[in-house]
C-alpha atoms as a PDB file:
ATOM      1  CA  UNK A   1       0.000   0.000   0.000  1.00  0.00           C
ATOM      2  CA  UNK A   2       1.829   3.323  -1.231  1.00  0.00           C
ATOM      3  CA  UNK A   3       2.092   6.359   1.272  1.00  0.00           C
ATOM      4  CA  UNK A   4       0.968  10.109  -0.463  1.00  0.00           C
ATOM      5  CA  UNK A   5       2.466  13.222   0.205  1.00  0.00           C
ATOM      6  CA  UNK A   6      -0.776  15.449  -1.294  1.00  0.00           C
ATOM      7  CA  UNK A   7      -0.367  19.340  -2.198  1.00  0.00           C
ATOM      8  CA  UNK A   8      -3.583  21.091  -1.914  1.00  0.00           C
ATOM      9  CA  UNK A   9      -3.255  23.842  -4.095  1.00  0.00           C
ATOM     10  CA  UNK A  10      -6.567  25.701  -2.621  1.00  0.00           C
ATOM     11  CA  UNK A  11      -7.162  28.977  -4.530  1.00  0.00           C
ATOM     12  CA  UNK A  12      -3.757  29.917  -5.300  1.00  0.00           C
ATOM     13  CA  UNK A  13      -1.411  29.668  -8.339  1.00  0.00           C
ATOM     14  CA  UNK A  14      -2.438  31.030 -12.104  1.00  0.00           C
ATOM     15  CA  UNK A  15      -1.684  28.526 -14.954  1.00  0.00           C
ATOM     16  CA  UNK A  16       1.588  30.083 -15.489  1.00  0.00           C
ATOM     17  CA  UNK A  17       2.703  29.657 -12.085  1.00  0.00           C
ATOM     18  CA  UNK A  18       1.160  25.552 -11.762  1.00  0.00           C
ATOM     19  CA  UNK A  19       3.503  24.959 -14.966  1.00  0.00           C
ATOM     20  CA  UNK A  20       6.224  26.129 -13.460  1.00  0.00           C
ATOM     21  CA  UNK A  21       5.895  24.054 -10.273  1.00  0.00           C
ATOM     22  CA  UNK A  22       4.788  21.266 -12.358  1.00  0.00           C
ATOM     23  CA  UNK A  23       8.201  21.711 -14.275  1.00  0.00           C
ATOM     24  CA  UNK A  24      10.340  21.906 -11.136  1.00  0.00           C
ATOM     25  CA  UNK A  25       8.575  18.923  -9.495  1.00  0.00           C
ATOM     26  CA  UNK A  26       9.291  16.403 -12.057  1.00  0.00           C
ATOM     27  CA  UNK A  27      13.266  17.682 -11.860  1.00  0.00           C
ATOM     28  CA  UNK A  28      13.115  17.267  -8.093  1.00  0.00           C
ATOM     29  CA  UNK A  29      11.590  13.431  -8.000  1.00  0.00           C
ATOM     30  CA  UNK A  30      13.190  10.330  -6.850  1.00  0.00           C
ATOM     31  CA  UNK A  31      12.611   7.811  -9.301  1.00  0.00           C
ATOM     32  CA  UNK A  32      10.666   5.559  -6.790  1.00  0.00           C
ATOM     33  CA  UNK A  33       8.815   6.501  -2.998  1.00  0.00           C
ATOM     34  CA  UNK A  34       5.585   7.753  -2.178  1.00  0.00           C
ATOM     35  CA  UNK A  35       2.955   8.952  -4.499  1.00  0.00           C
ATOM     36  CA  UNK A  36       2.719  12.406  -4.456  1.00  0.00           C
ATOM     37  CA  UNK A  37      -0.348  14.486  -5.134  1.00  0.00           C
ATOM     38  CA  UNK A  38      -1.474  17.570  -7.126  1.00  0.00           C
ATOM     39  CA  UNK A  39      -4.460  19.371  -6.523  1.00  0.00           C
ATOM     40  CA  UNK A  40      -4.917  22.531  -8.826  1.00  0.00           C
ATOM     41  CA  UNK A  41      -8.324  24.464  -8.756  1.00  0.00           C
ATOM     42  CA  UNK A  42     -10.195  23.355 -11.173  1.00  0.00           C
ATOM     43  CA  UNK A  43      -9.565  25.519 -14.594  1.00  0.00           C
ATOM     44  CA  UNK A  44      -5.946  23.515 -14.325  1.00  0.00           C
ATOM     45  CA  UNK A  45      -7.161  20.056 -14.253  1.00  0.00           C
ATOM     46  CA  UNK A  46      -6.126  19.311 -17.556  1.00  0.00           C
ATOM     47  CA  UNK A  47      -3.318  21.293 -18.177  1.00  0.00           C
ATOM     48  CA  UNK A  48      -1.842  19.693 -14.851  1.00  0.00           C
ATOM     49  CA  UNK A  49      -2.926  15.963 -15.805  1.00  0.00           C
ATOM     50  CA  UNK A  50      -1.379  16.498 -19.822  1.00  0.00           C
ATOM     51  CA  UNK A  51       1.944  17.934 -17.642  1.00  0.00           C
ATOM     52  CA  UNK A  52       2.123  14.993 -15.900  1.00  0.00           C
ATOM     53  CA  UNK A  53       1.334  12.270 -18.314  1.00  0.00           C
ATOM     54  CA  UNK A  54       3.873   9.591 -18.074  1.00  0.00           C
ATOM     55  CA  UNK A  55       5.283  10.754 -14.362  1.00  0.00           C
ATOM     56  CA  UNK A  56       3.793   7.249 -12.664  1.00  0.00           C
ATOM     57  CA  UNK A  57       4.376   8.624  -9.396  1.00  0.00           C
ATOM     58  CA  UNK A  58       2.512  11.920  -9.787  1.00  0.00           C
ATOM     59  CA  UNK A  59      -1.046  12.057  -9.312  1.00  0.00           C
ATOM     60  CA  UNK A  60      -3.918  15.101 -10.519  1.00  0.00           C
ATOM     61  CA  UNK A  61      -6.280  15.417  -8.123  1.00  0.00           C
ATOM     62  CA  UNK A  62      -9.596  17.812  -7.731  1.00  0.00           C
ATOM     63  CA  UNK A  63     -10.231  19.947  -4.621  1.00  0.00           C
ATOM     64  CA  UNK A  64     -14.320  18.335  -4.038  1.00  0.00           C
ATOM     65  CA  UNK A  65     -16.522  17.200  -6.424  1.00  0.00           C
ATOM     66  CA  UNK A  66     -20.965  17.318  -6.580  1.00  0.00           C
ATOM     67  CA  UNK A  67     -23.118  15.203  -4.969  1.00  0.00           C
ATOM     68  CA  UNK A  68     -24.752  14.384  -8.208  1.00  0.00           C
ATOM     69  CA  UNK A  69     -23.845  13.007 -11.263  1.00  0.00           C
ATOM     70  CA  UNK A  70     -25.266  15.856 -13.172  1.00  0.00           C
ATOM     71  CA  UNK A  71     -28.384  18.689 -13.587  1.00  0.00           C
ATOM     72  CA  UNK A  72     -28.929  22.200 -12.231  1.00  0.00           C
ATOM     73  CA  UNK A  73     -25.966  22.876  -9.912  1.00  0.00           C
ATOM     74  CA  UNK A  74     -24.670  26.386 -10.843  1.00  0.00           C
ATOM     75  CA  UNK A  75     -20.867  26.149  -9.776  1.00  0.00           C
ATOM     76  CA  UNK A  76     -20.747  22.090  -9.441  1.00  0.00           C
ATOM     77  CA  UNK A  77     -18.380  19.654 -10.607  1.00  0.00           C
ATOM     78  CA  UNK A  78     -19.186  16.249 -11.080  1.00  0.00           C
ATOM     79  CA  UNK A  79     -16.993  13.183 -10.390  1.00  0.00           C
ATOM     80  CA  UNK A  80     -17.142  12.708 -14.716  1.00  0.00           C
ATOM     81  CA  UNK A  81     -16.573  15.966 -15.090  1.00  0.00           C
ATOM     82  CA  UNK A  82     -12.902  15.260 -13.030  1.00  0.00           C
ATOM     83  CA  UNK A  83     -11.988  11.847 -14.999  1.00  0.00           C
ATOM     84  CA  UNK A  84     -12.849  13.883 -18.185  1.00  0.00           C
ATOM     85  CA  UNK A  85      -9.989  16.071 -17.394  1.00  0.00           C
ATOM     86  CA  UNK A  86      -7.601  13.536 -16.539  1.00  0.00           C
ATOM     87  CA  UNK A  87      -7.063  13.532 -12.947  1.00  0.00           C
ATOM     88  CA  UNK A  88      -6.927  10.559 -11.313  1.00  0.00           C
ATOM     89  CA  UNK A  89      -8.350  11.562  -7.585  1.00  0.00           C
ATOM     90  CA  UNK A  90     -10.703  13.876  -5.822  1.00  0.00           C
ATOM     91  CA  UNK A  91     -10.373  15.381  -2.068  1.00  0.00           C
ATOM     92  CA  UNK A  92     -13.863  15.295  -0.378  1.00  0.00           C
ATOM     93  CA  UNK A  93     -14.449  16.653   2.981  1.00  0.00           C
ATOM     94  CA  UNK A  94     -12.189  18.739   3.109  1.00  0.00           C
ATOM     95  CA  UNK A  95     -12.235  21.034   6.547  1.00  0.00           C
ATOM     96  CA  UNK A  96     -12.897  24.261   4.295  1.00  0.00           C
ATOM     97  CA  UNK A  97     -15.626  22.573   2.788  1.00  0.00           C
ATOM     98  CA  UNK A  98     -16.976  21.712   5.740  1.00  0.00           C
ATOM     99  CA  UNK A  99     -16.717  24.817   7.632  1.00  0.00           C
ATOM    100  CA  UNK A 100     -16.025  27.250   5.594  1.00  0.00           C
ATOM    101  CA  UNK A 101     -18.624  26.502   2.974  1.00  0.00           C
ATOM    102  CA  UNK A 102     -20.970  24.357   5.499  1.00  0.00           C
ATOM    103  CA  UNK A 103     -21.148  21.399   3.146  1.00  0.00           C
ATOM    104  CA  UNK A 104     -23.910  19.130   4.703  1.00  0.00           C
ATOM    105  CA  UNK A 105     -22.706  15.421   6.149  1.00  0.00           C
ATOM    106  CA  UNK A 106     -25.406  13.482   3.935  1.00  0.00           C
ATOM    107  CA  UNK A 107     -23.312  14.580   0.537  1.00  0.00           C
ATOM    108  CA  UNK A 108     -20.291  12.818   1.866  1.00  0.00           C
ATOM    109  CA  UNK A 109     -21.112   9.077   0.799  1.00  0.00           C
ATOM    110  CA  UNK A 110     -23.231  10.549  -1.876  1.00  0.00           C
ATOM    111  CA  UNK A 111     -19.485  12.597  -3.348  1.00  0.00           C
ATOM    112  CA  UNK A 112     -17.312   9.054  -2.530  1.00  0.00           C
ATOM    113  CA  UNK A 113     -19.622   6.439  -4.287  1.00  0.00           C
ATOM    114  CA  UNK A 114     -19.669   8.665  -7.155  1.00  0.00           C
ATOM    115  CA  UNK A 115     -16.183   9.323  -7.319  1.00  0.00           C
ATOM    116  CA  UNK A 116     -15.127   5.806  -7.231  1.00  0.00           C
ATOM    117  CA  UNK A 117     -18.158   5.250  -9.582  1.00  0.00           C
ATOM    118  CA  UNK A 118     -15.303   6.798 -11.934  1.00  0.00           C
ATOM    119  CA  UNK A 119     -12.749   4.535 -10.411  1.00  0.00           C
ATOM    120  CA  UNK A 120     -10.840   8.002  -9.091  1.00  0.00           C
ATOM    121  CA  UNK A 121      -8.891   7.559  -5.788  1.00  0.00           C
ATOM    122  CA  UNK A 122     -11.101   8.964  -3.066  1.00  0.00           C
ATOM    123  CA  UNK A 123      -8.851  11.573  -0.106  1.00  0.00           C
ATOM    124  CA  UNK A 124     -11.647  11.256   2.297  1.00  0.00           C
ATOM    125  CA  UNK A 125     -11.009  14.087   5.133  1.00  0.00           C
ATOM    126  CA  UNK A 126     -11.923  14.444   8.999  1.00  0.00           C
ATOM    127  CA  UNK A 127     -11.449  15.580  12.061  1.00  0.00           C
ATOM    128  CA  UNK A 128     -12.155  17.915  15.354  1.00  0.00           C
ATOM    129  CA  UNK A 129     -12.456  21.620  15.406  1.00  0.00           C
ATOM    130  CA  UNK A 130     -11.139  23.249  18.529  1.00  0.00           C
ATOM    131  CA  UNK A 131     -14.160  23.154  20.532  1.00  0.00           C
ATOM    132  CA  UNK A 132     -14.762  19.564  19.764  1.00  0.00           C
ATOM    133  CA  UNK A 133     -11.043  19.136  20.927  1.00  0.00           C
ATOM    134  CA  UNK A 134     -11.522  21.021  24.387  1.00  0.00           C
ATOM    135  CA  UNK A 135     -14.713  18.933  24.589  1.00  0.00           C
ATOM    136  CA  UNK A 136     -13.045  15.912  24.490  1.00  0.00           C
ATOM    137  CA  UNK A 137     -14.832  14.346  21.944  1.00  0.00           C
ATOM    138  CA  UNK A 138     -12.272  14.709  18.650  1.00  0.00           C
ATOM    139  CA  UNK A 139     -12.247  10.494  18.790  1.00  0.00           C
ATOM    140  CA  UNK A 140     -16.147  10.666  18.947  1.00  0.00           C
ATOM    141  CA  UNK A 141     -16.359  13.042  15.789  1.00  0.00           C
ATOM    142  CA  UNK A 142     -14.118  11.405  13.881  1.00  0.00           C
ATOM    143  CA  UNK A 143     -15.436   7.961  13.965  1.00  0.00           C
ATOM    144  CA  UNK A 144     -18.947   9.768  13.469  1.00  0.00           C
ATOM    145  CA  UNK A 145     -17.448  11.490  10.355  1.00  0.00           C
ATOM    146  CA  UNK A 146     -15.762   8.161   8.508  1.00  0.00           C
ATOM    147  CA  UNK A 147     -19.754   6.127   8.863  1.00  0.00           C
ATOM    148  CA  UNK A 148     -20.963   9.104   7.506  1.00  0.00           C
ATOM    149  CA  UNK A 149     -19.000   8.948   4.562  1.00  0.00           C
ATOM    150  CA  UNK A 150     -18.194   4.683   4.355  1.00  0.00           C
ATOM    151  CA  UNK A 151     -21.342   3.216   6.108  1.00  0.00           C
ATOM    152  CA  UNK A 152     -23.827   3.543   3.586  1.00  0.00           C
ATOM    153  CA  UNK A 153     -21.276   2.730   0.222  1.00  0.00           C
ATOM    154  CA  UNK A 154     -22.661   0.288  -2.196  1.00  0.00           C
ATOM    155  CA  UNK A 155     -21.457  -3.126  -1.290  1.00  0.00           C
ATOM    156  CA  UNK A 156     -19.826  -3.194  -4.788  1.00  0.00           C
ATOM    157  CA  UNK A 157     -18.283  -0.248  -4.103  1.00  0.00           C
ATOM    158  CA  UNK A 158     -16.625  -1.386  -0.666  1.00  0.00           C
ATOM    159  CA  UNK A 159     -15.418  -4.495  -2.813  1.00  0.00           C
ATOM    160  CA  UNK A 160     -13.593  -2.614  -5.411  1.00  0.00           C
ATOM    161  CA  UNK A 161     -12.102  -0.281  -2.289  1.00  0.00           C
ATOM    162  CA  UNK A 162     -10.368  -3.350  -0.825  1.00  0.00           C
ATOM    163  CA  UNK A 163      -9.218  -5.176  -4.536  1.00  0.00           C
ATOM    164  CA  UNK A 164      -7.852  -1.467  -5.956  1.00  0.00           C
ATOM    165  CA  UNK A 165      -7.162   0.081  -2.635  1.00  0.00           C
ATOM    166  CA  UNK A 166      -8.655   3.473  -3.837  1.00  0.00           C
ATOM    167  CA  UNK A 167      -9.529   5.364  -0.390  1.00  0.00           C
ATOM    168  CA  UNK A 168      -7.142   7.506   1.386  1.00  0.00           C
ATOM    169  CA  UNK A 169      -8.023   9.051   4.880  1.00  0.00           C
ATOM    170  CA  UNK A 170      -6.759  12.330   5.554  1.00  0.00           C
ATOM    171  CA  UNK A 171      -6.571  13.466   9.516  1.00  0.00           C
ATOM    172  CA  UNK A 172      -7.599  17.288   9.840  1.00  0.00           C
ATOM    173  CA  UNK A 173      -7.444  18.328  13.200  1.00  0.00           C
ATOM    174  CA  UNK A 174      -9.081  21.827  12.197  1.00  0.00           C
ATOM    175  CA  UNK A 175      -7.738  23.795  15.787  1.00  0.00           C
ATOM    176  CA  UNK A 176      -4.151  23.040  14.071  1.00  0.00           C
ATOM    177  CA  UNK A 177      -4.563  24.599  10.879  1.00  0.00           C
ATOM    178  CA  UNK A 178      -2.966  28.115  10.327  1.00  0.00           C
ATOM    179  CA  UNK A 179      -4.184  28.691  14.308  1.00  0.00           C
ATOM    180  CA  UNK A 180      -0.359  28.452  15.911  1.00  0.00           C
ATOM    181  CA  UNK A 181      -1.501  25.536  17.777  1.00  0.00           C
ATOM    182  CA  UNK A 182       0.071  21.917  16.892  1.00  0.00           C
ATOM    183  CA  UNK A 183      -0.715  18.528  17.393  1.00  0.00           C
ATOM    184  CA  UNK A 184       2.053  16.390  18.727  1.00  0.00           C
ATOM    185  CA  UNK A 185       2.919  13.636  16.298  1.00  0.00           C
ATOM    186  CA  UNK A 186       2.325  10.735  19.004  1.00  0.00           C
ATOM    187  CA  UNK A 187      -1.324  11.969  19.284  1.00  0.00           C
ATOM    188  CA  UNK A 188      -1.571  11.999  15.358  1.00  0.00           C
ATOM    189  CA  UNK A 189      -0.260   8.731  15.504  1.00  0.00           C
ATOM    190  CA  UNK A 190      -2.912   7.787  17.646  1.00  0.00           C
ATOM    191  CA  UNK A 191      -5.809   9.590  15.291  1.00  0.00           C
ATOM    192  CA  UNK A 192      -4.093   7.504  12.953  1.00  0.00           C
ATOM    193  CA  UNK A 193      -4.544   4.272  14.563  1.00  0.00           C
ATOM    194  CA  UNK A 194      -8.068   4.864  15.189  1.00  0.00           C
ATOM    195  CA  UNK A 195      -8.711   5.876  11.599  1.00  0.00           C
ATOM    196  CA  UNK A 196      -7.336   2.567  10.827  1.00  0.00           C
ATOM    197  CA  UNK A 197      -9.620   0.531  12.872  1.00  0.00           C
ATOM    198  CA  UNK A 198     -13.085   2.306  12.337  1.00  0.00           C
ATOM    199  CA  UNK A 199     -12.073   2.317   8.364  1.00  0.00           C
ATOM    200  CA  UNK A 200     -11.537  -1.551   9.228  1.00  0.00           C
ATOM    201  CA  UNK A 201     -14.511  -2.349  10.525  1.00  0.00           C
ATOM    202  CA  UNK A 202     -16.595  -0.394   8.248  1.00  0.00           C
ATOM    203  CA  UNK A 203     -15.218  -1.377   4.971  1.00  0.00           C
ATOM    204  CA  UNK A 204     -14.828  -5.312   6.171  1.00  0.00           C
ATOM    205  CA  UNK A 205     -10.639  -5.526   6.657  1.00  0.00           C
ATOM    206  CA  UNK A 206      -9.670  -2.874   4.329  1.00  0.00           C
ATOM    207  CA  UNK A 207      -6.403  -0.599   6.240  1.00  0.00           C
ATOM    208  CA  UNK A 208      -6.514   2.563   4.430  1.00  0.00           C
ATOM    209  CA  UNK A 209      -2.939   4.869   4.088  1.00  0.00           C
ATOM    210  CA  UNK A 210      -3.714   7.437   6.845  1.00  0.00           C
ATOM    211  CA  UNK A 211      -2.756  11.144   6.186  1.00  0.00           C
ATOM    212  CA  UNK A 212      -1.880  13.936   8.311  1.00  0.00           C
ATOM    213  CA  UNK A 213      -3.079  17.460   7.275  1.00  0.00           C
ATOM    214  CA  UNK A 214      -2.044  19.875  10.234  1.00  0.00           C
ATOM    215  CA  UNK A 215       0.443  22.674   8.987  1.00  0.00           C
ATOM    216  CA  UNK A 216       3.080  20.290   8.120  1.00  0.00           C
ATOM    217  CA  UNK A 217       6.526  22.319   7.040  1.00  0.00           C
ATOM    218  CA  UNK A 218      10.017  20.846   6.800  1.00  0.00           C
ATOM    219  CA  UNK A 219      10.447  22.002  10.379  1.00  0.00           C
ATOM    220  CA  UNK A 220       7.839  19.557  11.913  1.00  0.00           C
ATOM    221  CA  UNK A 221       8.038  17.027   9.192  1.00  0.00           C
ATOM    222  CA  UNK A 222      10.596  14.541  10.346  1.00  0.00           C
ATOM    223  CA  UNK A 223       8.013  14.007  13.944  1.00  0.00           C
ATOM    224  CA  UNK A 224       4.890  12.960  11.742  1.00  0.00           C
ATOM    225  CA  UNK A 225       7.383  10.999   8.964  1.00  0.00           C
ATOM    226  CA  UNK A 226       8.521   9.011  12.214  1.00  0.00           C
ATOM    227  CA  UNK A 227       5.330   6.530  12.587  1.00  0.00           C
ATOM    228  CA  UNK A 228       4.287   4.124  10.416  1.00  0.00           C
ATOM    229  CA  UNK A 229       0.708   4.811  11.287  1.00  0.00           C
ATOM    230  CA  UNK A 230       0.696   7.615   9.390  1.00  0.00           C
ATOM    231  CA  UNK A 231       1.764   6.855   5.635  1.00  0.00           C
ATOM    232  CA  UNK A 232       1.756  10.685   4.396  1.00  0.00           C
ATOM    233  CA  UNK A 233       0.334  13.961   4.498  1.00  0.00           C
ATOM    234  CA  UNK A 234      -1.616  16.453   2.881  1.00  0.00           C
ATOM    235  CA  UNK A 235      -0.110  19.781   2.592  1.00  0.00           C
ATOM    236  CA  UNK A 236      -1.776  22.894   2.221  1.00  0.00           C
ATOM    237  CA  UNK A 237       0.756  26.140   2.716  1.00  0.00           C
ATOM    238  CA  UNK A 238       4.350  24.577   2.635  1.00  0.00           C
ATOM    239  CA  UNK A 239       2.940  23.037  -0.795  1.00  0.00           C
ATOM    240  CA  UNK A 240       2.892  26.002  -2.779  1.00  0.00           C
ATOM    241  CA  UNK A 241       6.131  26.237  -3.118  1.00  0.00           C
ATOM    242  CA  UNK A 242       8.692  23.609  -4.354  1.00  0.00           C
ATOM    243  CA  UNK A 243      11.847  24.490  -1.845  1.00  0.00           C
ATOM    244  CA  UNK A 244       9.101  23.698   1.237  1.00  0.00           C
ATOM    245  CA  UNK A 245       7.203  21.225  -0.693  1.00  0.00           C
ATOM    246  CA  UNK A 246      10.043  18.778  -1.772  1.00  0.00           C
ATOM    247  CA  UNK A 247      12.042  18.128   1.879  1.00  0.00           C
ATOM    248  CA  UNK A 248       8.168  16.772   3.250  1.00  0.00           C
ATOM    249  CA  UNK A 249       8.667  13.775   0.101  1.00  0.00           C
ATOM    250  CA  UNK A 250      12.124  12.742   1.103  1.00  0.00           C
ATOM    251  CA  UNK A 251      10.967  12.886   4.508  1.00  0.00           C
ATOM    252  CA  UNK A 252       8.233  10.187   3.811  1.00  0.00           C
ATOM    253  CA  UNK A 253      10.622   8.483   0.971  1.00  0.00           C
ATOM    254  CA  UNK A 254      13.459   8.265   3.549  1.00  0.00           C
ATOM    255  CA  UNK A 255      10.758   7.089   6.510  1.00  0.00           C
END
């Protein structure tokens, strides 16, 4: 099962500028290690999957994708839409979307069974906000959040999960993001673990690669690249730009 290390592009970076790093990522690359992820805004889907074609190790994926399939959704992008373009995975669940843009819980499995629908690897994101932290009950909402999005997946859909391996799990602790406040890595090790086991139960043995997504720089890097519960991370700031980007793959192709 491959570890990711997944930039998350957000709203930043004009076409120009996603060249560019697209350029100076395939010069910095191992030949072998983790996957490593892409995720342009939308308008750059293809132009990022055609600058990629025939890196094996580099993956194009989308920022969210629609509930539906298709019809009236001003703004919407549907799971097609994304394998149309060429990229090979979506991020759903993303904190932002969640709290930012108040993204209802029910879309979750609705977004994943259409995504793998496509066959696309699935990032599927959770975790605690800072009150739910001081409550005490991060472990409760996370393990609430992964049924929400797993529970109810076709059977034929958890199937092809477990043969093709296509689900990530992203950890989010949202009080860590851009707040100043950091998780230690033993207690993301331990989100990890629990990931592991709730994603085990619900999709019938399957062990997903766990990431970490919590303002990870080459400063903090080597702590989280230390556990082998957590196979990789998803990286929104250091990722946008290639000297800060780069060091967090060797950390995970050295670990």
């Amino acid at each position: 099962m491959p570890g990711y290390v997944i930039a998350n592009w957000k709203m930043y970076k004009t076409k120009k500028e996603a060249l560019e790093f697209a350029e100076g990522l395939k010069d910095g690359l191992s030949q072998g290690g983790v996957v490593v992820g892409v995720s342009p805004a939308f308008p750059y889907l293809e132009t990022l999957s055609n600058a990629f074609r025939g890196v094996d190790r580099v993956c194009v994926f989308a920022q969210n994708v629609a509930f539906a399939e298709a019809g009236a959704f001003t703004g919407e992008v549907s799971a097609s839409m994304i394998e149309d373009a060429g990229a090979k995975g979506v991020i759903i669940g993303h904190s932002e979307r969640r709290h930012v843009f108040k993204e209802d819980p029910s879309w979750m499995v609705k977004k994943i069974q259409l995504a793998l629908d496509r066959e696309l690897v699935v990032v599927y994101c959770v975790g605690e906000t800072l009150e739910e932290r001081d409550l005490g009950v991060g472990p409760e909402v996370v393990s609430r959040q992964l049924a929400e999005g797993l529970g109810g997946l076709e059977d034929e859909s958890k199937a092809s999960i477990r043969s093709k391996e296509t689900l990530v799990i992203a950890y989010e602790p949202v009080w860590a993001i851009g707040t100043g406040r950091n998780m230690e890595p033993i207690e993301a090790k331990e989100a990890a673990s629990l990931i592991k086991k709730n994603v085990s139960e619900l999709l019938e043995g399957y062990v997903p690669p766990v990431l970490y997504g919590g303002s990870v720089n080459p400063r903090n890097i080597q702590g989280f690249a230390g556990h082998f519960e957590i196979d990789g991370v998803l990286v929104g700031g250091a990722s946008l730009d290639l000297g800060r980007f780069l060091p967090l793959i060797k950390a995970f192709e050295r670990a």
